[in-house]
C-alpha atoms as a PDB file:
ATOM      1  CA  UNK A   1       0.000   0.000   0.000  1.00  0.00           C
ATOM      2  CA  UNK A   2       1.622   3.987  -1.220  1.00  0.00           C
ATOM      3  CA  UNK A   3       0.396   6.100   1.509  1.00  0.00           C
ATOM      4  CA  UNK A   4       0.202   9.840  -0.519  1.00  0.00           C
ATOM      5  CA  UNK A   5      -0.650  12.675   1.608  1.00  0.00           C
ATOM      6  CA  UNK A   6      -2.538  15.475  -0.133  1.00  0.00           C
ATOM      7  CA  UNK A   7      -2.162  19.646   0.822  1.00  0.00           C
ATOM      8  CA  UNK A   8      -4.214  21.995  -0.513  1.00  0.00           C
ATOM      9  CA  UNK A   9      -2.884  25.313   0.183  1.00  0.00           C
ATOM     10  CA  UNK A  10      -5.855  27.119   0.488  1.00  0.00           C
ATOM     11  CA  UNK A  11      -8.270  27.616   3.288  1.00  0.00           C
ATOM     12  CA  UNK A  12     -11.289  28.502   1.385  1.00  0.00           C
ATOM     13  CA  UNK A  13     -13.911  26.038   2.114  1.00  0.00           C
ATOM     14  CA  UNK A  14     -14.704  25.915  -1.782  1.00  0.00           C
ATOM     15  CA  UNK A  15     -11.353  25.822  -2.797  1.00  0.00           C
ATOM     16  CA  UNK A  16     -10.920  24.441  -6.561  1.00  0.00           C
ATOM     17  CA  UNK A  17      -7.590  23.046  -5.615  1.00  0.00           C
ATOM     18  CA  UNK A  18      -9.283  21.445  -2.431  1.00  0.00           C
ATOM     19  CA  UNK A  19     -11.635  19.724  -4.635  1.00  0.00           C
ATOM     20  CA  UNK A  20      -9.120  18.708  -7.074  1.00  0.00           C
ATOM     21  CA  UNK A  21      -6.883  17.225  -3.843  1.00  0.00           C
ATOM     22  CA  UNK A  22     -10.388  15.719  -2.085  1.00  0.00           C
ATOM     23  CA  UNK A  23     -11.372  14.082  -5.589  1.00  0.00           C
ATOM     24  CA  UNK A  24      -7.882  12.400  -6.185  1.00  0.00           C
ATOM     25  CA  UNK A  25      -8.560  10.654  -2.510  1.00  0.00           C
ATOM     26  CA  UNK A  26     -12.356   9.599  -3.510  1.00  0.00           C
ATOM     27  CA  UNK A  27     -10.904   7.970  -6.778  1.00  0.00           C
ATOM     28  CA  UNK A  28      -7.754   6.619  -5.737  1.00  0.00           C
ATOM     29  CA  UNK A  29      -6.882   2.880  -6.691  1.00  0.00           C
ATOM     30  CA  UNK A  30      -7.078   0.767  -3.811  1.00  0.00           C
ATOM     31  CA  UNK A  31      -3.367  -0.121  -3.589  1.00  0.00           C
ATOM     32  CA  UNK A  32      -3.301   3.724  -2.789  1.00  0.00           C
ATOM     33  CA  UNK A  33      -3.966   5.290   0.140  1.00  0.00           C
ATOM     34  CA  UNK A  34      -4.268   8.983  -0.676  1.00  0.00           C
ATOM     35  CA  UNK A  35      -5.717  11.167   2.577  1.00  0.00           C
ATOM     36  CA  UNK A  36      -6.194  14.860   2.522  1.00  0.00           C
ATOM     37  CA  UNK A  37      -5.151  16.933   5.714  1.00  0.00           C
ATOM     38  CA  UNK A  38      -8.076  19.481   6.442  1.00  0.00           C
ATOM     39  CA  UNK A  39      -5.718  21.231   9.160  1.00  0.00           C
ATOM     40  CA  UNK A  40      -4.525  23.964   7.402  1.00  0.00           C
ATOM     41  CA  UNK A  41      -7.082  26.768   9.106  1.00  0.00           C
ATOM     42  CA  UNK A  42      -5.704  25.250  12.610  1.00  0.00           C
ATOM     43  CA  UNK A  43      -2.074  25.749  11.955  1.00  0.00           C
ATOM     44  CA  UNK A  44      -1.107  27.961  14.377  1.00  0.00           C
ATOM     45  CA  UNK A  45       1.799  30.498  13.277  1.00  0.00           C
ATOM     46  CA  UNK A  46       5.344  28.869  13.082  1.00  0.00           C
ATOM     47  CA  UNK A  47       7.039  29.431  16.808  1.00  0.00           C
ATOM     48  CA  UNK A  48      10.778  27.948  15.722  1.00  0.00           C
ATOM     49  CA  UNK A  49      11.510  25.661  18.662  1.00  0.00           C
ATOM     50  CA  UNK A  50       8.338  25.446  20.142  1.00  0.00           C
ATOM     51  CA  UNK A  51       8.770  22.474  23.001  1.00  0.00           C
ATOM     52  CA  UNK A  52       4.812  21.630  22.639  1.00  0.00           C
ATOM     53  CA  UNK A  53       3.185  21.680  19.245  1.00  0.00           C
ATOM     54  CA  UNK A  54      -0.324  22.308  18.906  1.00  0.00           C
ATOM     55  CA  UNK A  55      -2.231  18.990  18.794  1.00  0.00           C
ATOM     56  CA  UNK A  56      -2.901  19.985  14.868  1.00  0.00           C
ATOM     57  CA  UNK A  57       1.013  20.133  14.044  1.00  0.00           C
ATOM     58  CA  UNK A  58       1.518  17.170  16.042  1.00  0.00           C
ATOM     59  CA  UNK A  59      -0.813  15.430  13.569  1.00  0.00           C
ATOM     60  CA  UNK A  60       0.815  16.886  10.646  1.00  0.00           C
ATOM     61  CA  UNK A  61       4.128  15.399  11.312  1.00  0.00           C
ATOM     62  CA  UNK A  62       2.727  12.382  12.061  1.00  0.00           C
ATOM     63  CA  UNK A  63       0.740  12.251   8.197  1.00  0.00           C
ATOM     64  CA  UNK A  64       3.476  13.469   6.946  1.00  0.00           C
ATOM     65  CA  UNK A  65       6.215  10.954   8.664  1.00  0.00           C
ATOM     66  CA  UNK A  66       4.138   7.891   7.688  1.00  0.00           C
ATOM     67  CA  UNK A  67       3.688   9.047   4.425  1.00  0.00           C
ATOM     68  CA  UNK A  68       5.069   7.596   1.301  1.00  0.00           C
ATOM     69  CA  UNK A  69       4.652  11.073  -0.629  1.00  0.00           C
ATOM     70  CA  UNK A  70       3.296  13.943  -0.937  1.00  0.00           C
ATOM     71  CA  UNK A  71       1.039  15.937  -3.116  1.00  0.00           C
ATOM     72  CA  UNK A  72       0.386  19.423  -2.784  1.00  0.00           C
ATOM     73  CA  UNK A  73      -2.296  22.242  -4.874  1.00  0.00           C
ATOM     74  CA  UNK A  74      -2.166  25.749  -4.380  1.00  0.00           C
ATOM     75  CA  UNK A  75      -3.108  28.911  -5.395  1.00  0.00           C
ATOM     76  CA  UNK A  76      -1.422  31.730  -5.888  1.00  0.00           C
ATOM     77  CA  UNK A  77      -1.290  34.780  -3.575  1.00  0.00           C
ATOM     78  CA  UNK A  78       0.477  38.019  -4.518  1.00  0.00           C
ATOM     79  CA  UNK A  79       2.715  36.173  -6.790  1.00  0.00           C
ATOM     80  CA  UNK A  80       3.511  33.328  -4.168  1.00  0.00           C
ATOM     81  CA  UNK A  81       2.503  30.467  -2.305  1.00  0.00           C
ATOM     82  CA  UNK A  82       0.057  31.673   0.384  1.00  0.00           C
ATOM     83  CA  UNK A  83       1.072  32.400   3.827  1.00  0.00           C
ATOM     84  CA  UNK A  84      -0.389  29.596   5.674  1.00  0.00           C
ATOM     85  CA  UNK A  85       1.119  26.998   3.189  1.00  0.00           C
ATOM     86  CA  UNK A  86       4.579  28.264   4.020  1.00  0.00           C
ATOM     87  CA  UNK A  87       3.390  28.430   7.512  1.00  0.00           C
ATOM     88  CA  UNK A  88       2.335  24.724   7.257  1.00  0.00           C
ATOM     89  CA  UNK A  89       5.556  23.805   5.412  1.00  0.00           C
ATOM     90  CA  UNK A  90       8.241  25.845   8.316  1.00  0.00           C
ATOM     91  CA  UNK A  91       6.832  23.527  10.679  1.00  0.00           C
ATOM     92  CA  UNK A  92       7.694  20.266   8.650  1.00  0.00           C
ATOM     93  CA  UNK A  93      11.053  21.647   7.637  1.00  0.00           C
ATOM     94  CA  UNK A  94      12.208  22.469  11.635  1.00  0.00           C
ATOM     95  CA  UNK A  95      11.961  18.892  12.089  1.00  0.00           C
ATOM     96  CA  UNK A  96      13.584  17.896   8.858  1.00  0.00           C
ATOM     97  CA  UNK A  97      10.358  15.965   8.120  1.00  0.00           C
ATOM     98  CA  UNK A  98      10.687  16.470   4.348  1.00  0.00           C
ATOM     99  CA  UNK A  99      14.539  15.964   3.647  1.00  0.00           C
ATOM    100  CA  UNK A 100      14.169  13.319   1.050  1.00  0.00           C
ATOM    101  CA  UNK A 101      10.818  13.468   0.855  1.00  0.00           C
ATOM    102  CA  UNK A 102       9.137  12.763  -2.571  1.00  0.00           C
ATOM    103  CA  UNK A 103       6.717  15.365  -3.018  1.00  0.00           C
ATOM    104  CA  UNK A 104       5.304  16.278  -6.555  1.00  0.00           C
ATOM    105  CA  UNK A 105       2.516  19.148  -7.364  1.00  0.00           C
ATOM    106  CA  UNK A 106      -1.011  19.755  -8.801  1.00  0.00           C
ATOM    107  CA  UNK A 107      -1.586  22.581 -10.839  1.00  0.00           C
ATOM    108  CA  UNK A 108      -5.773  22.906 -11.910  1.00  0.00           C
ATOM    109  CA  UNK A 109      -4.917  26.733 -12.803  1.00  0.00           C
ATOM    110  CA  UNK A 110      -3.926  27.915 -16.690  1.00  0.00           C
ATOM    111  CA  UNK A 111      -0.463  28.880 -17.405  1.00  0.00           C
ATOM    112  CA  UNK A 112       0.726  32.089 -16.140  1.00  0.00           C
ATOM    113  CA  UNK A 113      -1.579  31.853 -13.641  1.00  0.00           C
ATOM    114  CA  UNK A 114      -0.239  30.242 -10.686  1.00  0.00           C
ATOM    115  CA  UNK A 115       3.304  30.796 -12.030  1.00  0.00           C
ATOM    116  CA  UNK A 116       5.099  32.452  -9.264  1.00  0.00           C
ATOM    117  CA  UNK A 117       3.236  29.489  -6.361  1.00  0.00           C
ATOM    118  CA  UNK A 118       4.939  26.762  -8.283  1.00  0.00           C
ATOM    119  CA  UNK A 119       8.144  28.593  -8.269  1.00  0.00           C
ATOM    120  CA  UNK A 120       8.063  29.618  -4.485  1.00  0.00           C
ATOM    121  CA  UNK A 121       6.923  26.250  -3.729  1.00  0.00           C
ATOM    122  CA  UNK A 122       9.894  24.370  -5.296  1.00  0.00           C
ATOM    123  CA  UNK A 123      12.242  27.159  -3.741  1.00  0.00           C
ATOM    124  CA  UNK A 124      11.028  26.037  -0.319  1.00  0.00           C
ATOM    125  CA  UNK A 125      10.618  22.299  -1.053  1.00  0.00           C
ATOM    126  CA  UNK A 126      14.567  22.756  -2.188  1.00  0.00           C
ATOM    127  CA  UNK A 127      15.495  24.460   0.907  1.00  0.00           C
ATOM    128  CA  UNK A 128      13.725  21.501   2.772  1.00  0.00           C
ATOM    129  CA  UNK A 129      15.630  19.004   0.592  1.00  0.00           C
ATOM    130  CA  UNK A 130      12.592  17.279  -0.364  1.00  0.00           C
ATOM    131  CA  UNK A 131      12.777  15.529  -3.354  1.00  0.00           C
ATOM    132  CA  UNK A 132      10.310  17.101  -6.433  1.00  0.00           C
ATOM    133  CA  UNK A 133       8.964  14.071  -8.151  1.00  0.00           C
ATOM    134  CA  UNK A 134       9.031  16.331 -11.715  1.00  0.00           C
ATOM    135  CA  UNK A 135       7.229  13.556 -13.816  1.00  0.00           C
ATOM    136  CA  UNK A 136       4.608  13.405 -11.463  1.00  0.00           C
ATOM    137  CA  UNK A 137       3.666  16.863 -11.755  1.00  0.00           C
ATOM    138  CA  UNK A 138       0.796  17.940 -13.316  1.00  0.00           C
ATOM    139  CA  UNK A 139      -0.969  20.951 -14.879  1.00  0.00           C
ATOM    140  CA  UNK A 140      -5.007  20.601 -15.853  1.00  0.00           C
ATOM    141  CA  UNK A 141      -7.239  23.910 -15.900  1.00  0.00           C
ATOM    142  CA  UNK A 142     -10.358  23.211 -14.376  1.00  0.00           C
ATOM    143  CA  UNK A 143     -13.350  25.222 -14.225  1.00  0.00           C
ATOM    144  CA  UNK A 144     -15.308  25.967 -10.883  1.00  0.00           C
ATOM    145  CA  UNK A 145     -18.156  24.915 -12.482  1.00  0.00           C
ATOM    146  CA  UNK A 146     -17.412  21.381 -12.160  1.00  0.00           C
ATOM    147  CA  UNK A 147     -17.342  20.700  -8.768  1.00  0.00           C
ATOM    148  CA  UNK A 148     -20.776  19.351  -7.209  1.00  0.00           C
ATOM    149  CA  UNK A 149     -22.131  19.779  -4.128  1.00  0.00           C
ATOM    150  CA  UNK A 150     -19.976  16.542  -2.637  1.00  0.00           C
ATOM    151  CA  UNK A 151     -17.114  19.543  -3.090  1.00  0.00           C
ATOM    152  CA  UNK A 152     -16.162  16.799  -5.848  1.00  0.00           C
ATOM    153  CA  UNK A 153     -14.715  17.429  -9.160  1.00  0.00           C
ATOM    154  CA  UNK A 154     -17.233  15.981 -11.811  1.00  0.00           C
ATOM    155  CA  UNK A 155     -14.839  16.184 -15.404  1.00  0.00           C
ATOM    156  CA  UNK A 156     -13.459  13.294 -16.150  1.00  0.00           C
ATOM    157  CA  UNK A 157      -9.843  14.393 -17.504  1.00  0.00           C
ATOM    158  CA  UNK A 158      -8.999  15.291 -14.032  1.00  0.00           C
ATOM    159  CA  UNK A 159     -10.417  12.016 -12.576  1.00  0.00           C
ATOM    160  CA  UNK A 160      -7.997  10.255 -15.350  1.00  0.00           C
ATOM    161  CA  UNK A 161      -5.238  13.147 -14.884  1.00  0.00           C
ATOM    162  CA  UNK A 162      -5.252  11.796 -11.146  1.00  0.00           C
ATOM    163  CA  UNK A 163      -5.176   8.292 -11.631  1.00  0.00           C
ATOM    164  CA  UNK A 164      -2.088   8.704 -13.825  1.00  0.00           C
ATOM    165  CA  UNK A 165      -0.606  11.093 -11.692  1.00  0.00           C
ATOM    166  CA  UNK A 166      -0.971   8.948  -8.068  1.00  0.00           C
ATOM    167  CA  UNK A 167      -0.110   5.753 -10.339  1.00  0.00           C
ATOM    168  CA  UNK A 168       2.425   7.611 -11.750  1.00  0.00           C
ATOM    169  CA  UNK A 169       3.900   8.660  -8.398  1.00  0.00           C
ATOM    170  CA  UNK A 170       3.637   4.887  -7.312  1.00  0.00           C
ATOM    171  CA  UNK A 171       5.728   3.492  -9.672  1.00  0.00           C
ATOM    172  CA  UNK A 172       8.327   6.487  -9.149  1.00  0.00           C
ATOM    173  CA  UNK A 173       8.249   5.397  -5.479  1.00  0.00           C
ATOM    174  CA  UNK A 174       8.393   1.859  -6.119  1.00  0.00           C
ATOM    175  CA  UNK A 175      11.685   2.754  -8.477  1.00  0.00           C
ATOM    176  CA  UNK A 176      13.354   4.923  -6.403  1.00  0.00           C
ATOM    177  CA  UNK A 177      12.948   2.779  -2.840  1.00  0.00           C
ATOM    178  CA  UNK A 178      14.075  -0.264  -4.743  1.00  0.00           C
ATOM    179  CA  UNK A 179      17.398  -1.552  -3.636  1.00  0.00           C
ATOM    180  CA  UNK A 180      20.067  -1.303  -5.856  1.00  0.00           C
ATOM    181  CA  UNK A 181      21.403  -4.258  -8.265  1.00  0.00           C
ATOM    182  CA  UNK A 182      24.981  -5.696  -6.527  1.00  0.00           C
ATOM    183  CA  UNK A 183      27.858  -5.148  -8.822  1.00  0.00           C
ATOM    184  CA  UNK A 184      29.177  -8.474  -9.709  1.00  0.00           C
ATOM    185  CA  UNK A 185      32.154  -9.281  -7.337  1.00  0.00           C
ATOM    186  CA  UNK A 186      29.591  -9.068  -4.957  1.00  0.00           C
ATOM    187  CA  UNK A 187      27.562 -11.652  -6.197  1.00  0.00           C
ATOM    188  CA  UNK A 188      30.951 -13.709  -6.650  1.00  0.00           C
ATOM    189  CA  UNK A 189      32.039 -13.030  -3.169  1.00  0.00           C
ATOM    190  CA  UNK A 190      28.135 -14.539  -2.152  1.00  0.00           C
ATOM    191  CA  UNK A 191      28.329 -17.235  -4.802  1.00  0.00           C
ATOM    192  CA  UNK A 192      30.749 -19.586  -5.657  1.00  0.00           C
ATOM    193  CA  UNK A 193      32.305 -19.647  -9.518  1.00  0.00           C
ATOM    194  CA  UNK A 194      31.251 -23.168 -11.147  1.00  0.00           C
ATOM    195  CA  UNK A 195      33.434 -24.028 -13.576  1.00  0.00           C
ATOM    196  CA  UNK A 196      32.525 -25.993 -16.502  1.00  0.00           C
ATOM    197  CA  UNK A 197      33.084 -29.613 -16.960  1.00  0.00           C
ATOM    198  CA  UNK A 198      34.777 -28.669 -20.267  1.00  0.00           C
ATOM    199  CA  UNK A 199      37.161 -26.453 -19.178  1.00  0.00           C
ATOM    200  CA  UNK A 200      40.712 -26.625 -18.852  1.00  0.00           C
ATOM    201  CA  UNK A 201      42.350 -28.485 -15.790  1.00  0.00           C
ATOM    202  CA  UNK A 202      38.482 -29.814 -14.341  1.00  0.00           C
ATOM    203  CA  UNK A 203      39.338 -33.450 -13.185  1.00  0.00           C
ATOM    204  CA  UNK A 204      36.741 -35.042 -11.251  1.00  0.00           C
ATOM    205  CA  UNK A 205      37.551 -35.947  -7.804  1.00  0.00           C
END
């Protein structure tokens, strides 16, 4: 099972990107776990060093620790990722909780229009060391239209978009975490040479 946390960086309650996020978990194959955090209005502001978390960061760390990736949406405020994203990400990066994280984004905006967010949020997710999943990144305009009154996302290119993108991020995951292939002399040094019958000097003892 991929565990793939989802962050919307908006707190509007009828946030297109929170639909996009919430519709990716509703249609997620079922060797995917894909859970959206609904936090982000409790984050409290960033306090560096702060000896007892409030009980919604200590939940966030926890999503985010078990989690095999994540995948973030976000609008864009003022030419940037909005404050209480970066809020929300300063208190994963004081505990190092996304060094080598894979983490790849959802863009539902059209281009040039959430340029400067995806910019700022690779800057940050660089500074954390996280590791941006590029191929799993994926732009799709959507229109407000099409979310229902679930706060679902009815058109079916996105509900295709994200089944390629979480699969997508599943095999990534599934390459990345595998171990890598012994060179030879070490599969000599773990199994023995067997020479050929036919070869020079063999004499059967």
């Amino acid at each position: 099972m991929t565990r793939i946390l989802l962050v919307s960086g908006s707190t509007r309650e009828d946030s297109l990107h929170t639909a996009a996020l919430r519709t990716a978990a509703w249609y997620a194959p079922d060797d995917i776990n894909a859970g959206l955090f609904e936090g982000l209005r409790n984050v409290p502001a960033y306090v560096p060093g702060e000896p007892e978390p409030h009980d919604t960061v200590v939940l966030l760390r926890h999503q985010v620790r078990i989690a095999d990736a994540v995948l973030i949406s976000t609008p864009e405020y003022v030419g940037s990722i909005p404050g209480a994203l970066k809020n929300l990400l300063d208190w994963l990066i004081e505990d190092d909780l996304l060094a080598g994280k894979p983490v790849a984004w959802l863009s539902v905006a059209h281009a040039n229009e959430d340029d400067g967010a995806r910019a700022t949020l690779e800057t940050v997710l660089d500074h954390a060391s996280a590791k941006i999943l590029r191929a799993a990144c994926i732009r799709l305009p959507i229109d407000p239209a099409a979310v229902d009154h679930q706060g679902l996302v009815t058109d079916p290119r996105l509900h295709q978009a994200l089944l390629d993108a979480l699969q997508g991020l599943a095999r990534l995951l599934a390459l990345t975490q595998a171990p890598p292939r012994p060179a030879w002399q070490h599969y000599s040094s773990v199994f023995p040479v067997i020479e050929r019958r036919d070869a020079p000097g063999w004499t059967n003892r």
